[in-house]
Protein backbone atom coordinates (compact mmCIF):
# COMPACT_ATOMS: atom_id res chain seq x y z
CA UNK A 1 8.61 -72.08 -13.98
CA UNK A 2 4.87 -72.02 -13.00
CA UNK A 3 3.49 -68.63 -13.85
CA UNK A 4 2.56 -66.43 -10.51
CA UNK A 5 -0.61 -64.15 -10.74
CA UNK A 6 0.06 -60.14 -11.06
CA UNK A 7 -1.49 -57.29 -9.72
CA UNK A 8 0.06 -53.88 -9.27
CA UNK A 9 -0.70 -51.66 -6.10
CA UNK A 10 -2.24 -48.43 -6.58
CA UNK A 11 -0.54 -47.49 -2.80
CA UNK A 12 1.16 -48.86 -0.33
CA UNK A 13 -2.27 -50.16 1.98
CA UNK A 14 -3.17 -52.02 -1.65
CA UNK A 15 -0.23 -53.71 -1.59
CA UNK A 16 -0.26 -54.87 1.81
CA UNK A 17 -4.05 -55.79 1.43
CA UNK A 18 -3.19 -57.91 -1.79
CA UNK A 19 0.02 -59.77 -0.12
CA UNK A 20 -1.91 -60.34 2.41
CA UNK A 21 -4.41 -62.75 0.70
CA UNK A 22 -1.52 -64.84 -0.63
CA UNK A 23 0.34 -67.30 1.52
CA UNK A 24 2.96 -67.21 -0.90
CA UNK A 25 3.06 -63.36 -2.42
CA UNK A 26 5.95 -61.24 -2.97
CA UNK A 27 6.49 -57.90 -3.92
CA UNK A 28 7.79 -56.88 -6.95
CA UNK A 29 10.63 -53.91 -7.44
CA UNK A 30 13.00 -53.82 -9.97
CA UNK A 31 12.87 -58.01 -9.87
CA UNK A 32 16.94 -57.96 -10.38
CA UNK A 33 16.97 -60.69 -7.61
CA UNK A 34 13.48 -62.15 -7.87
CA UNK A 35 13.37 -63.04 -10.80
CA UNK A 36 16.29 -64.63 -11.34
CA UNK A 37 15.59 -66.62 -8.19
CA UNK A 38 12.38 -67.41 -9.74
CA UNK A 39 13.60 -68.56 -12.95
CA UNK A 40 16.32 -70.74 -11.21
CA UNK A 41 13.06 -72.12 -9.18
CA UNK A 42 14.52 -70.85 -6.10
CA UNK A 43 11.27 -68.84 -5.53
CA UNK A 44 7.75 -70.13 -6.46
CA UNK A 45 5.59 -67.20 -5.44
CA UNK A 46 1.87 -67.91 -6.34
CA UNK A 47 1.25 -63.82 -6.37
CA UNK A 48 3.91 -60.72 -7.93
CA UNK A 49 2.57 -57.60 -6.49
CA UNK A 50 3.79 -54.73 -8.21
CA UNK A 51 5.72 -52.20 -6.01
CA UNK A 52 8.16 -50.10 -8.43
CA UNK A 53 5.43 -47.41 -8.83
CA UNK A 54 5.77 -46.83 -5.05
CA UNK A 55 7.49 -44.58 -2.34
CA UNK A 56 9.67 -43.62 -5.27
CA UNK A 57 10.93 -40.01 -3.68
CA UNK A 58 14.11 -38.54 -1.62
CA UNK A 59 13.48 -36.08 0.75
CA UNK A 60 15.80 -34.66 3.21
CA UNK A 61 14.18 -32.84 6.45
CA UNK A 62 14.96 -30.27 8.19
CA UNK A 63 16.85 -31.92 10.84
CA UNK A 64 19.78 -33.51 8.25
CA UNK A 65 18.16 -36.94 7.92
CA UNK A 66 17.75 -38.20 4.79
CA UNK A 67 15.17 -40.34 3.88
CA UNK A 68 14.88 -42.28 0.60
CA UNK A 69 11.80 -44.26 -0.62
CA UNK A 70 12.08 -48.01 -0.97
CA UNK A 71 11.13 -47.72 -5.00
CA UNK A 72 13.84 -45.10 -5.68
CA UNK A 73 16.42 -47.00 -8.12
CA UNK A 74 20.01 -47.89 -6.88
CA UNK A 75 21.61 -45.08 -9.66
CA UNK A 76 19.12 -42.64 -8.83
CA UNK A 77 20.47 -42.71 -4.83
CA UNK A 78 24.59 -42.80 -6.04
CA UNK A 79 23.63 -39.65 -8.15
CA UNK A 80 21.29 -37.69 -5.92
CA UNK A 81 23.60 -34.40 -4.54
CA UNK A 82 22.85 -34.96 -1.55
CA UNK A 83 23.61 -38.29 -1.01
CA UNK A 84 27.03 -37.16 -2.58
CA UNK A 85 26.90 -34.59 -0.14
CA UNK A 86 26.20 -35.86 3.58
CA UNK A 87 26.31 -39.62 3.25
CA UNK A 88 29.20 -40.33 0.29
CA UNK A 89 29.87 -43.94 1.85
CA UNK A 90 26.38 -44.63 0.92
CA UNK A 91 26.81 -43.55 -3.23
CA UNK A 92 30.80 -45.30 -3.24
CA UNK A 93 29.08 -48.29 -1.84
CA UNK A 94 25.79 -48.79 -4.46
CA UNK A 95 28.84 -47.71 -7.45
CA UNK A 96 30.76 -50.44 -6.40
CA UNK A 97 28.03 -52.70 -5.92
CA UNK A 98 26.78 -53.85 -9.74
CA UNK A 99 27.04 -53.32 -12.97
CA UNK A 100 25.39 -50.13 -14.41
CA UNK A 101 22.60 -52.30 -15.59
CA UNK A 102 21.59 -53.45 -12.29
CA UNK A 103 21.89 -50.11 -10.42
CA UNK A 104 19.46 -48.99 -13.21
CA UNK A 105 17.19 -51.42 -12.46
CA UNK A 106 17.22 -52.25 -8.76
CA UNK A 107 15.75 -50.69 -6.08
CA UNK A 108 16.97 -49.73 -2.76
CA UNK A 109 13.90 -52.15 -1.21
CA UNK A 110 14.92 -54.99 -3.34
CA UNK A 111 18.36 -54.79 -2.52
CA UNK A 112 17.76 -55.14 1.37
CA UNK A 113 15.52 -57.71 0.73
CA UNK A 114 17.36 -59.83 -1.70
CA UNK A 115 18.27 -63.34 -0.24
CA UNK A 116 21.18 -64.34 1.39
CA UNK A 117 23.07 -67.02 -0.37
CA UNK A 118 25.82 -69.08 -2.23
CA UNK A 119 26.01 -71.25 -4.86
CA UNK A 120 24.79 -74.22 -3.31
CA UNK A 121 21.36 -72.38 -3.14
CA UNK A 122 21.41 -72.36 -6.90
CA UNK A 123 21.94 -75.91 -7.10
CA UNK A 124 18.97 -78.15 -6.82
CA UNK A 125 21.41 -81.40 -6.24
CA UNK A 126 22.87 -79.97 -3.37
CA UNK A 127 21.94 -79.83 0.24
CA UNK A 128 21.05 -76.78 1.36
CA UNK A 129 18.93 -75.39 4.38
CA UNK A 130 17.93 -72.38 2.74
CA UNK A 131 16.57 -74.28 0.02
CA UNK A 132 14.96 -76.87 2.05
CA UNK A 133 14.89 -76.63 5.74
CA UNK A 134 16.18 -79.50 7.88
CA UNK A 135 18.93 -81.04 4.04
CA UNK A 136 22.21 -79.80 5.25
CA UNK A 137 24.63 -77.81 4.36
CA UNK A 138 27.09 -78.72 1.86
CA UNK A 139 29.19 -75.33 2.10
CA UNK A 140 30.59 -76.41 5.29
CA UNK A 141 32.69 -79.04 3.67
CA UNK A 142 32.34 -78.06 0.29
CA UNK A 143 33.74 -75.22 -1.63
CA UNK A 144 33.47 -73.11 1.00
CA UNK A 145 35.76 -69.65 -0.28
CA UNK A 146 33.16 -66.60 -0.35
CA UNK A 147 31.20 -68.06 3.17
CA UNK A 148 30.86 -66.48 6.17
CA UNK A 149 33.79 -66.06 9.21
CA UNK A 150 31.45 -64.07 11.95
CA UNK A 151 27.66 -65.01 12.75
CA UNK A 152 27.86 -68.47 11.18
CA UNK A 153 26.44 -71.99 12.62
CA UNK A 154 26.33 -75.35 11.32
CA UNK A 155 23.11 -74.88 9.49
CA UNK A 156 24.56 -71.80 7.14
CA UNK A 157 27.07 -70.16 6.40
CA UNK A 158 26.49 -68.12 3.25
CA UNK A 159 27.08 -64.44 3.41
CA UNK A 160 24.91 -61.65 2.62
CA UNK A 161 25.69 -60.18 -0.83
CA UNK A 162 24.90 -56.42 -0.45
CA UNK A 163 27.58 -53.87 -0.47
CA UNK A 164 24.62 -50.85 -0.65
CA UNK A 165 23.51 -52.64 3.11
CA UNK A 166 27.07 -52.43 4.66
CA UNK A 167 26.89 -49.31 4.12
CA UNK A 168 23.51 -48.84 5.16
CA UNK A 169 24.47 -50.52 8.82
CA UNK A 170 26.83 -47.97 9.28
CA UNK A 171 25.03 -45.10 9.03
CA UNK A 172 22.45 -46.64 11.64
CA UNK A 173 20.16 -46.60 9.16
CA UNK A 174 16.10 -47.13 9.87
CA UNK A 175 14.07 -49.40 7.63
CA UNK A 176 10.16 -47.80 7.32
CA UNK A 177 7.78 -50.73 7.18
CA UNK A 178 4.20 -51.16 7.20
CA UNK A 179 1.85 -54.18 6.85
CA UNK A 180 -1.79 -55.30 8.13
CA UNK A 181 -0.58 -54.34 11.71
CA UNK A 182 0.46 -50.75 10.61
CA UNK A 183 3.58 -48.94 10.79
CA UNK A 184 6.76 -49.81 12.20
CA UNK A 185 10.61 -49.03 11.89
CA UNK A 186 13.15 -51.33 12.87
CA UNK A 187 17.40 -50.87 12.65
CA UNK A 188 18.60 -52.51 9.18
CA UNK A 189 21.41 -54.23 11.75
CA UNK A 190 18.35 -55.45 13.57
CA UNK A 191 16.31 -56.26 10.18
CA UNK A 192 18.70 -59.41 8.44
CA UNK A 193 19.12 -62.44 10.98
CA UNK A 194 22.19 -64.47 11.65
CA UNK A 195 21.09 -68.13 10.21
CA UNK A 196 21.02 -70.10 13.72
CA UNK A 197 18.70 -73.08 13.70
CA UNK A 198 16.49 -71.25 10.68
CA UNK A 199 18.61 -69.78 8.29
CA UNK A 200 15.82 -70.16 5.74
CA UNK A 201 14.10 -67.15 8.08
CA UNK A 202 16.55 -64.07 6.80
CA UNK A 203 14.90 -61.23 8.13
CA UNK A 204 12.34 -60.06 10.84
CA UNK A 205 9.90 -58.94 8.46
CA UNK A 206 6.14 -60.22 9.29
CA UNK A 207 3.81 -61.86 6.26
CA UNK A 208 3.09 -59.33 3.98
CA UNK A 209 5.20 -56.45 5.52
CA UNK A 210 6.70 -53.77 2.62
CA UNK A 211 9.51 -51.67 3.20
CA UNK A 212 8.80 -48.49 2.09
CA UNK A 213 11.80 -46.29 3.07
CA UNK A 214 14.90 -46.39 4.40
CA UNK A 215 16.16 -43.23 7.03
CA UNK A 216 19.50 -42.11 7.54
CA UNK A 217 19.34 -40.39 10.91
CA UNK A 218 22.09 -37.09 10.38
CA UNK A 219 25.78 -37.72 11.02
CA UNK A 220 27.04 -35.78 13.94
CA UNK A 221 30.60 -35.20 12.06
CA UNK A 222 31.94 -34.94 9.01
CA UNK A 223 31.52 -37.67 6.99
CA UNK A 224 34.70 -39.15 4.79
CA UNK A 225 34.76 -42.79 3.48
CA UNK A 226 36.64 -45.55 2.65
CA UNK A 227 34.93 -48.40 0.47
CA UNK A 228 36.65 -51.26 -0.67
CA UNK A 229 34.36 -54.55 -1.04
CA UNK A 230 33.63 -55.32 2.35
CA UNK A 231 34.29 -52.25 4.56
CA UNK A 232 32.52 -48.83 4.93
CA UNK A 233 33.46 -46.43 7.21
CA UNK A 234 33.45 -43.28 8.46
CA UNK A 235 35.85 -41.01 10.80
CA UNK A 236 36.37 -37.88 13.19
CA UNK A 237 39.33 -37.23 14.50
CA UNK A 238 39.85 -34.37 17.18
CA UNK A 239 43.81 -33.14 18.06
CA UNK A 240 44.90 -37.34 17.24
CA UNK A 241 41.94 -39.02 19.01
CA UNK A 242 39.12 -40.80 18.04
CA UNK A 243 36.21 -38.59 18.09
CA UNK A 244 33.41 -40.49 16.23
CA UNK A 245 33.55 -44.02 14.14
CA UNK A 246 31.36 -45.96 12.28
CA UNK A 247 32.69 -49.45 10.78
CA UNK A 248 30.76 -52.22 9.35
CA UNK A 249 31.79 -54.84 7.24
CA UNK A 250 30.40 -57.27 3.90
CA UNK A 251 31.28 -60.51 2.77
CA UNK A 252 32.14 -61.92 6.30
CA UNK A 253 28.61 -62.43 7.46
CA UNK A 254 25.00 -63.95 7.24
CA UNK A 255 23.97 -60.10 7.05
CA UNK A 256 25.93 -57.08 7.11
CA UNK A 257 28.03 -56.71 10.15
CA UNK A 258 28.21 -53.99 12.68
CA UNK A 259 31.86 -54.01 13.90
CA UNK A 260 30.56 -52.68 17.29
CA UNK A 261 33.42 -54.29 19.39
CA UNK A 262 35.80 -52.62 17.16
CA UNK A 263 33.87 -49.24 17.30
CA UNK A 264 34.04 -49.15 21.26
CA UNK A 265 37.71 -49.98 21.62
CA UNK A 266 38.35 -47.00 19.75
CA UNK A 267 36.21 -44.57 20.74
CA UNK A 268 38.58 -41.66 22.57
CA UNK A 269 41.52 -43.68 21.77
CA UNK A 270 44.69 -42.71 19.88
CA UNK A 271 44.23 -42.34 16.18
CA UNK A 272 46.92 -44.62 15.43
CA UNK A 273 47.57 -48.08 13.31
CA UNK A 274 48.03 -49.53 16.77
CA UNK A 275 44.63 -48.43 17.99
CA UNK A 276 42.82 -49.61 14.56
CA UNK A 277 44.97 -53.18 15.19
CA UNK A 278 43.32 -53.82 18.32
CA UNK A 279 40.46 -52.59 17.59
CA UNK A 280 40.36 -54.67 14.75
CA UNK A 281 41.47 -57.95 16.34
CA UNK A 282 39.10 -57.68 18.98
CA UNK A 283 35.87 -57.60 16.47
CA UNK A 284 37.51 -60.75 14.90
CA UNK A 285 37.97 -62.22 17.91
CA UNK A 286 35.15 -64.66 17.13
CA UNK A 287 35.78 -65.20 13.76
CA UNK A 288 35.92 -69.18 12.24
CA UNK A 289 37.48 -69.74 9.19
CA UNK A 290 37.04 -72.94 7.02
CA UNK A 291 38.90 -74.36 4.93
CA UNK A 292 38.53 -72.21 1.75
CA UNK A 293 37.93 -68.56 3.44
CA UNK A 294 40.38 -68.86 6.13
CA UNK A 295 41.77 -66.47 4.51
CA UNK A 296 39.06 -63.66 5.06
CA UNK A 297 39.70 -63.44 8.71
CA UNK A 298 43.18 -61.60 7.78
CA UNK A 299 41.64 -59.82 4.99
CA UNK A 300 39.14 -58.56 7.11
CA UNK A 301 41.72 -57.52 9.40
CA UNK A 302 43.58 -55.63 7.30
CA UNK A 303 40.72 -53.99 5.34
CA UNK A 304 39.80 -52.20 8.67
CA UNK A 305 43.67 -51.24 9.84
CA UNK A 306 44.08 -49.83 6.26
CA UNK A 307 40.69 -47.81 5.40
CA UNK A 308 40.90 -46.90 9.35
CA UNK A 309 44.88 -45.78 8.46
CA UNK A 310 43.34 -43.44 4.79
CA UNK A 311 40.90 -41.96 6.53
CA UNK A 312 42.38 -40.52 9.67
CA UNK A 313 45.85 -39.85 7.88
CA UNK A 314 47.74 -42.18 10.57
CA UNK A 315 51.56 -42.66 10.07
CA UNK A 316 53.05 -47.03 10.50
């Protein structure tokens, strides 16, 4: 591994000023995905610059929102009260997410940022247009199990591997940038790309852009949850009818995916294992399977029918 240069940034207009004399910088968190891509020689940045002393607070205003700064470490967000509070699908998600040892260490930035990938990525004999642009992709008729069903094409097909970001999409959460152009916030649904042509390009950050927080905008109802590996969701439900629903789902995807399909088939309609059955078939509508992870597209299906079914209480 060729040793990058280091420099740590006093504040966040140093840090954008240093990245932005490197073609090849990147910042530097908790390095839980970084450097491990770096030490499989996955990543070759010529420049670390040192972010983890950074935008390292919670606040919640006045109006409900939360936001949290990019730094702040994965444990410290499951733990904070008021996370726990008003956003609980947020702290079930980062708890299920990793170890203890990894919440401890990464950072809510890092974890948005951190690549989208499979095992072929890892594997320097294999083709792999993440890797190297223009290869192939030997997922498609390889081993093929954990890959994507919705937002795939023939270039990629790996799925993005953060259960804090499902969550995260949602909540309709905002990602706070800023870089040598200034200040900017963009949706996180809007932030990760599907691959398409250029799956190498995984988000629609510009050269030297930091995240520096992430805002949760306040939930107009209640907020209950129901995590389990690839769905998070949340429900109101007014005298047996939808009210309000939020559904996104991880594992199936190049990012995480905003069932939105599902979400406006059952807005105002019955709370019932019907309803969630349509609504759910409709979002997979589109789904492809291959030939290890056909299997997901029924998973997936029945993921959303059941947390849909535990949070609202519904009856067979």
């Amino acid at each position: 591994m060729i040793e990058p240069a280091y420099a740590r940034a006093v504040d966040v207009p140093d840090a954008v000023r240093l990245a932005g004399g490197h073609a090849q910088a990147r910042y530097l968190g908790g390095g839980t995905n970084l450097v491990d891509l770096m030490r499989e020689g996955a990543e070759r940045p010529e420049l670390l610059v040192d972010v983890a002393r950074l935008c390292g607070e919670i606040s919640l205003r006045d109006d409900g929102s939360l936001v949290i700064g990019a730094s702040v470490k994965n444990t410290t967000v499951a733990a904070d009260p008021r996370v726990r509070a008003k956003f609980p699908l947020l702290s079930r998600a980062i708890l299920a997410g990793a170890s203890g040892q990894i919440r401890n260490m990464a950072t809510v930035g890092g974890n948005i940022m951190q690549r989208t990938r499979c095992y072929y990525f890892y594997d320097e004999a294999a083709r792999c247009n993440k890797r190297n642009p223009g290869s192939g992709c030997d997922a498609i008729e390889g081993f093929n199990r954990i890959h994507a069903i919705l937002g795939a094409s023939p270039s990629c097909v790996a799925t993005h591997p953060s259960d804090m970001c499902v969550a995260l999409a949602a909540l309709d959460a905002l990602v706070h940038l800023e870089g040598r152009d200034g200040k900017r916030a963009i949706k996180l649904t809007d932030l990760h790309r599907l691959p398409g042509d250029t799956p190498e390009r995984e988000t629609e950050l510009k050269t030297g852009e930091l995240i520096t927080a992430v805002e949760l905008p306040p939930m107009p109802f209640a907020v209950n949850a129901f995590a389990l590996v690839s769905l998070a969701a949340a429900l109101e439900v007014e005298d047996g009818t939808v009210k309000n629903v939020r559904l996104a789902l991880g594992g199936v995807a190049h990012k995480p995916w905003r069932a939105t399909r599902a979400e406006a088939l059952l807005q105002g309609a019955p709370a019932t294992e019907a309803s969630f059955a349509r609504a759910a078939d409709a979002e997979l509508e589109s789904a492809v399977g291959l030939r290890d992870n056909n299997f997901k597209i029924e998973l997936a299906r029945r993921v959303m029918v059941h947390g849909l079914r535990e949070l609202s209480g519904a009856g067979a």
